[in-house]
Protein backbone atom coordinates (compact mmCIF):
# COMPACT_ATOMS: atom_id res chain seq x y z
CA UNK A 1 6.96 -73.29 -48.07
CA UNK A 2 3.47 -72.20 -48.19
CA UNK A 3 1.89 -68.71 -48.16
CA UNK A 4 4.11 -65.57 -47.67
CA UNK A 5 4.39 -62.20 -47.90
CA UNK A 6 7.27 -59.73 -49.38
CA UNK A 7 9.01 -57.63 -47.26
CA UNK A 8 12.26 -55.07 -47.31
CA UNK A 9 15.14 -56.44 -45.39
CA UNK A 10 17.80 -54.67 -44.31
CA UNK A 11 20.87 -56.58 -42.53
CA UNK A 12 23.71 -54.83 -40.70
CA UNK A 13 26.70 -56.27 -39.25
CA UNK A 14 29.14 -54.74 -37.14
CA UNK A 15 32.56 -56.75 -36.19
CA UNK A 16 34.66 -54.20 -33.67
CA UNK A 17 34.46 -51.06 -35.99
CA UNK A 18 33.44 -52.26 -39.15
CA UNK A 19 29.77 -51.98 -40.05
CA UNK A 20 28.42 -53.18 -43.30
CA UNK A 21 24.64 -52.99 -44.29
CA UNK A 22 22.83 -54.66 -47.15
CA UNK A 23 18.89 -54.54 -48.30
CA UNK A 24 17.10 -57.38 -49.59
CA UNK A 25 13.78 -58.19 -50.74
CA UNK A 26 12.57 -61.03 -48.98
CA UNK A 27 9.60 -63.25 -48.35
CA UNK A 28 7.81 -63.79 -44.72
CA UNK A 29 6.66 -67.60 -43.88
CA UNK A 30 4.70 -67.44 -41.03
CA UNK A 31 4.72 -70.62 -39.00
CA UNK A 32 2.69 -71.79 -35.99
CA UNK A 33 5.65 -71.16 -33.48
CA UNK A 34 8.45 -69.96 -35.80
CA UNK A 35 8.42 -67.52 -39.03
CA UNK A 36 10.86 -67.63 -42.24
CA UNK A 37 12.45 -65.32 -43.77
CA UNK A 38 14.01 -66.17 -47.27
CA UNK A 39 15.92 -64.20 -49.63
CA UNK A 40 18.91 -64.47 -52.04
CA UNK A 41 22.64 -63.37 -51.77
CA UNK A 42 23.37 -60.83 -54.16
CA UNK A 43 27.09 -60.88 -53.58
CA UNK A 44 29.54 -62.31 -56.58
CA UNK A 45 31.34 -64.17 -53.53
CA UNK A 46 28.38 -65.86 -52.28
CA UNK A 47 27.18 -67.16 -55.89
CA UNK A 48 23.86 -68.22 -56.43
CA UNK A 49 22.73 -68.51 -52.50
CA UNK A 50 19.58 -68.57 -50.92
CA UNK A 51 20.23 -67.53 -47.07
CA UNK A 52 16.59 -68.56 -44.88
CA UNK A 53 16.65 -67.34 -41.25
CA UNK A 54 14.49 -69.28 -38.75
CA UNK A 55 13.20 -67.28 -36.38
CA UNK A 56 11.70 -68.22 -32.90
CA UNK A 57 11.21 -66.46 -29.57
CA UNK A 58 14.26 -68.47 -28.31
CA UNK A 59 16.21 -69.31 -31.22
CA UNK A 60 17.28 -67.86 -34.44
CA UNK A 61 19.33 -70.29 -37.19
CA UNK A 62 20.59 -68.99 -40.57
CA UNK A 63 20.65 -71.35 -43.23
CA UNK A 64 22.08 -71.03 -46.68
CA UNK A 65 21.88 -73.43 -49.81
CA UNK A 66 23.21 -73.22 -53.43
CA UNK A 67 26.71 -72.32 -53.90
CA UNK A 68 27.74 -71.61 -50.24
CA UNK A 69 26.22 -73.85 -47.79
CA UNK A 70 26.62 -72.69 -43.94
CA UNK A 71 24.35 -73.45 -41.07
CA UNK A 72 24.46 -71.15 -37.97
CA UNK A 73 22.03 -71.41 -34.59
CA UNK A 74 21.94 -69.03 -32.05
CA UNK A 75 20.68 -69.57 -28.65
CA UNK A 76 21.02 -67.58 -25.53
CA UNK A 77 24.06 -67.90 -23.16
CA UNK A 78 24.95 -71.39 -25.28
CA UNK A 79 27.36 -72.64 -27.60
CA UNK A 80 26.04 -74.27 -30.33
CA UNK A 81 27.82 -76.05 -33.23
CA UNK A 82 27.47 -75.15 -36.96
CA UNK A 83 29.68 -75.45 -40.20
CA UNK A 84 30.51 -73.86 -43.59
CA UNK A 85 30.54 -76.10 -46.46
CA UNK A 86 33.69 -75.22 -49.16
CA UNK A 87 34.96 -77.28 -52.03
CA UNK A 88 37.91 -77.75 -49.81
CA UNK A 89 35.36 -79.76 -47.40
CA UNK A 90 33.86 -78.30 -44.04
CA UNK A 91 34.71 -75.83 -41.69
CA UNK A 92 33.03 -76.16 -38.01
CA UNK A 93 31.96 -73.21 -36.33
CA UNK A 94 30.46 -72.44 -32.95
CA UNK A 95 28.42 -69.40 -31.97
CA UNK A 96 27.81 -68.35 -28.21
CA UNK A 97 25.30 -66.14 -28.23
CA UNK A 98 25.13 -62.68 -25.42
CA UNK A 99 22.17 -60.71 -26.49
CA UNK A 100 18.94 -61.98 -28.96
CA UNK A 101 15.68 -59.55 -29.50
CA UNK A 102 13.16 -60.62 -31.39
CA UNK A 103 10.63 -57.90 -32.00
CA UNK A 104 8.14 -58.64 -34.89
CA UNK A 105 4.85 -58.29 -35.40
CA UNK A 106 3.48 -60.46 -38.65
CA UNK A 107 7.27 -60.48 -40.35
CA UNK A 108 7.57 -56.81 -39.74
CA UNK A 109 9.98 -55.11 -36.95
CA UNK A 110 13.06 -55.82 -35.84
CA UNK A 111 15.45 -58.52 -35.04
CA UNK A 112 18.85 -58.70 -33.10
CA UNK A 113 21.65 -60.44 -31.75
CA UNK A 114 25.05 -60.88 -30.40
CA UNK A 115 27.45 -63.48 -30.79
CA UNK A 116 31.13 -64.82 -30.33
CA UNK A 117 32.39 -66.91 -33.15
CA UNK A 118 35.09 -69.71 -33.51
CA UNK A 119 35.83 -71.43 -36.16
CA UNK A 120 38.20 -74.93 -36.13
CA UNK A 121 37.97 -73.67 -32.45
CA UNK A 122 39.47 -70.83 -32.46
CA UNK A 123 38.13 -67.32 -32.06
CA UNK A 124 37.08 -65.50 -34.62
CA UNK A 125 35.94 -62.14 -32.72
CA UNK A 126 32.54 -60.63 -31.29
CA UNK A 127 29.78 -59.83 -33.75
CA UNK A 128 26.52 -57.94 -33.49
CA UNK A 129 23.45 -58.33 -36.10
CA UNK A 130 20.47 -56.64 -36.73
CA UNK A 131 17.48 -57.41 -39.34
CA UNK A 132 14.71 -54.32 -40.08
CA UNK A 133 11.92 -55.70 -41.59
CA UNK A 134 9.11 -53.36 -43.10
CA UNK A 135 6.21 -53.88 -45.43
CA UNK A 136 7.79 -54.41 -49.32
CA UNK A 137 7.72 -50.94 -51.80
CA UNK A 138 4.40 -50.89 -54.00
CA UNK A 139 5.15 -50.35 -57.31
């Protein structure tokens, strides 16, 4: 990808009760009708991931390569196929997707959705996500 631009990500998840929240820096590739944000998984049980989240005014889909490989696409009142790549082989996953806000302004603002998940078909629960973006820390 071409030109960017670091910013601060923070990511929080919430699954019934449990909320997690994790801050990344990240780049910003704007597109012509999409922008990209990149940034790697710092997590010992992701490995050596890179996670890049696509992000249109319609459609968001996370991507990650290296160690874990998943693909996930989210799309208004749809269900939409994806998988997670193990050494055991793949597991298929579908997200239907209740709620997405995207509110950004040159990679900066704030981005959210809500899904259902199954995986092998069965249901996995609700989830709801949120991604802050602001302007990356001078040092």
């Amino acid at each position: 990808m071409a030109a960017h631009k670091e910013i601060r990500l923070t990511v929080r998840s919430l699954q019934e009760d449990e909320e997690t929240s994790r801050t990344f820096t990240a780049a910003w590739y704007p597109k012509e009708k999409n922008g990209y944000i990149r940034y790697q998984e710092e997590e010992s049980d992701m490995g050596n991931t890179t996670t890049t989240v696509k992000v249109g005014r319609e459609e968001i889909k996370v991507i990650r390569h290296g160690d874990l490989q998943s693909e996930q696409t989210f799309i208004l009142h749809r269900w939409i196929p994806g998988f997670y790549r193990t050494q055991q082989g793949i597991i298929h996953l579908e997200t239907y997707t209740h709620r997405l806000a995207v509110h950004l302004v040159d990679g900066i603002g704030k981005i959210c959705w809500d899904y259902e998940l199954r995986v092998q078909g069965s249901s996995a629960g609700r989830f709801s996500l949120t991604l802050d973006t602001e302007p990356a820390l001078l040092h």
